[in-house]
Every structure is written in structure tokens, then in C-alpha cells.
C-alpha atoms as a PDB file:
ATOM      1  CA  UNK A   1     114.905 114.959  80.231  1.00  0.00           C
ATOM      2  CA  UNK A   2     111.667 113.127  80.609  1.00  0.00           C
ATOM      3  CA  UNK A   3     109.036 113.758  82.845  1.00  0.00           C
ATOM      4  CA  UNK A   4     105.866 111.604  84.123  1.00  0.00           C
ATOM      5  CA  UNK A   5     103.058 112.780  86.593  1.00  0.00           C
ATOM      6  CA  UNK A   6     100.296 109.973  87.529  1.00  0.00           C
ATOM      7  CA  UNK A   7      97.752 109.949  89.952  1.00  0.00           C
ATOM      8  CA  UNK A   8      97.986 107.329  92.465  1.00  0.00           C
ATOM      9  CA  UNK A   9      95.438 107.127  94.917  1.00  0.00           C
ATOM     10  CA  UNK A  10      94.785 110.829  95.393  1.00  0.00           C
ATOM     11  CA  UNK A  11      98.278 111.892  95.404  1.00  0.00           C
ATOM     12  CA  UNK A  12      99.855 113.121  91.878  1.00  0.00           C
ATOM     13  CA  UNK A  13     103.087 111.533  91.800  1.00  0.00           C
ATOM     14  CA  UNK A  14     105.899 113.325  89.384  1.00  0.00           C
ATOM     15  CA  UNK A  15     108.853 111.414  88.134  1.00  0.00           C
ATOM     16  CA  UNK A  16     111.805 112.446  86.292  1.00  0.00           C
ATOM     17  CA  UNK A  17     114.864 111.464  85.097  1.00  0.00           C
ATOM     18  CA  UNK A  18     117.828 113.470  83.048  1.00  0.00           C
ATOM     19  CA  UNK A  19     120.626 110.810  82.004  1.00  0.00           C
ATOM     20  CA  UNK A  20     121.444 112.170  78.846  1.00  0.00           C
ATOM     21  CA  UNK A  21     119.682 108.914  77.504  1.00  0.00           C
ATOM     22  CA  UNK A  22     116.744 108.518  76.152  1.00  0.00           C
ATOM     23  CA  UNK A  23     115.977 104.615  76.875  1.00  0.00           C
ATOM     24  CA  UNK A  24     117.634 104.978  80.532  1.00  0.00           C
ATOM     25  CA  UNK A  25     115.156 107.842  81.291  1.00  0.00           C
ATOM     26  CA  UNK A  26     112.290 105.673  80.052  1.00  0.00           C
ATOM     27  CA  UNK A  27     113.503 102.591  82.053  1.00  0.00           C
ATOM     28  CA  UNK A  28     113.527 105.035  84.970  1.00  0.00           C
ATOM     29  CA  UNK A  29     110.328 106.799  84.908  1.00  0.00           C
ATOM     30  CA  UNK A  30     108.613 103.531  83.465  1.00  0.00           C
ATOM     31  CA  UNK A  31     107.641 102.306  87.251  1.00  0.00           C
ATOM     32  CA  UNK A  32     105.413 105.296  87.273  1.00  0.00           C
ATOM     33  CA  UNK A  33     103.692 105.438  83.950  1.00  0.00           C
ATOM     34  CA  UNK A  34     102.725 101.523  85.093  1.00  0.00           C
ATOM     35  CA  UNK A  35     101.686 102.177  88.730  1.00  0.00           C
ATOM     36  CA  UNK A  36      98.067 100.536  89.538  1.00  0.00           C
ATOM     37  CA  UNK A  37      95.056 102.427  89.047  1.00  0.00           C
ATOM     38  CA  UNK A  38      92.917  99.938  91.424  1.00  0.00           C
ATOM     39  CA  UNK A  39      93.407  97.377  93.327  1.00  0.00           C
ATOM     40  CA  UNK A  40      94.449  94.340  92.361  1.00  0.00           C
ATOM     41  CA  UNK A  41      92.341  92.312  94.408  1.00  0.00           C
ATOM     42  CA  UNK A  42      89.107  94.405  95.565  1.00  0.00           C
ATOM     43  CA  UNK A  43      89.430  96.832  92.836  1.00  0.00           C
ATOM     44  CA  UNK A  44      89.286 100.283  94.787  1.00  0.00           C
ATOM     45  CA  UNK A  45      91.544 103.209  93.622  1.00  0.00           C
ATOM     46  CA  UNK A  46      92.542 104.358  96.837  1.00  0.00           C
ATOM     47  CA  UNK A  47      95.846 103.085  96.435  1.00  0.00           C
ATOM     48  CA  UNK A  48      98.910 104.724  98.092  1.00  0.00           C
ATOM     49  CA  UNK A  49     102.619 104.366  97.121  1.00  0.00           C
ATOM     50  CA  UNK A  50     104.883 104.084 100.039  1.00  0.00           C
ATOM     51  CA  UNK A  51     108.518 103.124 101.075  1.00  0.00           C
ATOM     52  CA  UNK A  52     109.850 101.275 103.957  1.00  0.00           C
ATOM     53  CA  UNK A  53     112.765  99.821 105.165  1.00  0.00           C
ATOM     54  CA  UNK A  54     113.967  96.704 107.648  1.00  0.00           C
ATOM     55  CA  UNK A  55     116.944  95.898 109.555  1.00  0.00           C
ATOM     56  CA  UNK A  56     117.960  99.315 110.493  1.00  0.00           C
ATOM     57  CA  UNK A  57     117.766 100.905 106.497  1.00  0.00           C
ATOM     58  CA  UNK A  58     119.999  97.919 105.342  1.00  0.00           C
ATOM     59  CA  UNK A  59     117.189  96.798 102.917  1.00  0.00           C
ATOM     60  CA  UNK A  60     114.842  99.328 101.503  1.00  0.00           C
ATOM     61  CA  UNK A  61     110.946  98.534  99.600  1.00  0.00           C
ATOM     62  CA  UNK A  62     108.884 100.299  97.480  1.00  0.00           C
ATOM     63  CA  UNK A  63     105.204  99.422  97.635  1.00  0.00           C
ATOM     64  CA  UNK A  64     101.875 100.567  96.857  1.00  0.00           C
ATOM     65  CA  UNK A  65      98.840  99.234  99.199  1.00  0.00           C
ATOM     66  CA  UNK A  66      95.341  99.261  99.115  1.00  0.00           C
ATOM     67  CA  UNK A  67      93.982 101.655 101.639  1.00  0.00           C
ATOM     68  CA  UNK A  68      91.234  99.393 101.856  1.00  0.00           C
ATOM     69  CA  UNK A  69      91.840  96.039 101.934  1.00  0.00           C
ATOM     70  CA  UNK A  70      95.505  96.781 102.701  1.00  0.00           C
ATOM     71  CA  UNK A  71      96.635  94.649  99.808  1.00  0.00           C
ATOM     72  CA  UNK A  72     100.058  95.568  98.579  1.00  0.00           C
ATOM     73  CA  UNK A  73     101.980  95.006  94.939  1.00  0.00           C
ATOM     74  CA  UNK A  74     105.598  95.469  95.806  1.00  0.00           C
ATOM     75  CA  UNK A  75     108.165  97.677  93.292  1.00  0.00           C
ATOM     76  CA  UNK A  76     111.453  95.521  92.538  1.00  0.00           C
ATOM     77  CA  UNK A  77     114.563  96.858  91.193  1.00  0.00           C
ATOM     78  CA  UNK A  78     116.545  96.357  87.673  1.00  0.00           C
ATOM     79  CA  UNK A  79     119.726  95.442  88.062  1.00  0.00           C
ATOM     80  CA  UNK A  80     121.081  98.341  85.912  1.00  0.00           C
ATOM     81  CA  UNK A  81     120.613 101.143  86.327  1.00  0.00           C
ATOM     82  CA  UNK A  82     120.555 101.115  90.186  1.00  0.00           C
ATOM     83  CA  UNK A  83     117.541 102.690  91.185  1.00  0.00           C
ATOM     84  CA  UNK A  84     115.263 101.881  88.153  1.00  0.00           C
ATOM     85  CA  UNK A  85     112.124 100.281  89.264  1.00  0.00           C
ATOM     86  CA  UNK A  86     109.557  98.195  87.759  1.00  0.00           C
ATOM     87  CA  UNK A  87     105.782  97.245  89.154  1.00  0.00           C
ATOM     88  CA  UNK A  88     105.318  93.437  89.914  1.00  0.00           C
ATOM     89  CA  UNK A  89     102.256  92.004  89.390  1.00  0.00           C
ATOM     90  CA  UNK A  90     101.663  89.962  92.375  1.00  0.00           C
ATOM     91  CA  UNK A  91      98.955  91.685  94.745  1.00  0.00           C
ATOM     92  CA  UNK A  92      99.485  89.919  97.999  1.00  0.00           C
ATOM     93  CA  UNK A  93      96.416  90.008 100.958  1.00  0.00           C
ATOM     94  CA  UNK A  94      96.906  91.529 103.927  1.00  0.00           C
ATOM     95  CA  UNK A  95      97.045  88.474 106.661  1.00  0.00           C
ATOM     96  CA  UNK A  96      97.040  90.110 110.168  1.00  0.00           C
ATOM     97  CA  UNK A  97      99.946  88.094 112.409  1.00  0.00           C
ATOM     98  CA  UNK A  98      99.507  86.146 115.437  1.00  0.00           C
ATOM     99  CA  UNK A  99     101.441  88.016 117.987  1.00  0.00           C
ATOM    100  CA  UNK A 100     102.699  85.507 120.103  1.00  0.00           C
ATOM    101  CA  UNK A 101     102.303  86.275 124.146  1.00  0.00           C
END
């Protein structure tokens, strides 16, 4: 079993994974021990890892975002093992949408 705690933000995030494998449970937990410390584009550390989900659940995100700026790097997914995550590096600005009246 392997274990990882980071702080994020100012939340201590734990992960841990008990496959019976040693390079699965580091693929696993990996997402964590590479979350961001600071923002990728204004460079504050309140950074906050989240989850959401569109069209009622059928496809599901994980994120961090910049409680600042509102920045976000998304969290994609290996394609084995399901679930394993892995940190992209692609901060993307917030751009507030024209609602349309």
C-alpha cells in the first residue's frame, strides 16, 4: 500500500492506493505527488482541487483552479488503470462568457 498527503491550497489532500502492485499504486497516487504548488499563470498558492461533472454525471473532470485568478489546469485520465490520473500542464484563463439575452 502506498500512501501520499500534499498540501494543495490549504487543504491536505491524502491519496492511497492498495493494488497489490507496486508501479500501479505509484501510477495512481502519482496525480497527487505532482499537483501544483502555485499558479500557473499568476503564481499564487491558493489553489483548490475540485471535481465536476456535465450532462447529467455522464462525463466527470478533475481540476484544480486558482482561487484568484480562477485559472484552472485540468486532471486527465490514463487509459489503464481506470481511474489513474495525471496533471496536464496547460493552465487555461478564466474568460467570463457573454450570456446571451
Amino acid at each position: 500500500m502506498l500512501t501520499a498527503k500534499k498540501m494543495v491550497g490549504n487543504t491536505e489532500i491524502t491519496a492511497t492506493s492498495d493494488t497489490g502492485d507496486v508501479k500501479e499504486d505509484l501510477l495512481r497516487i502519482s496525480w497527487l505527488t505532482n499537483a501544483p504548488q502555485v499558479c500557473g499563470l499568476c503564481k499564487s498558492p491558493n489553489i483548490v482541487a475540485q471535481g465536476r461533472s456535465v450532462n447529467q454525471g455522464e462525463f466527470s473532470f478533475a481540476e484544480f483552479q486558482c482561487s484568484e485568478c480562477l485559472a484552472k489546469v485540468n486532471m486527465g485520465e490514463h487509459k489503464s488503470p481506470k481511474g489513474a490520473l495525471f496533471v496536464k500542464n496547460d493552465w487555461a484563463k478564466f474568460e467570463r462568457k457573454a450570456v446571451e439575452k
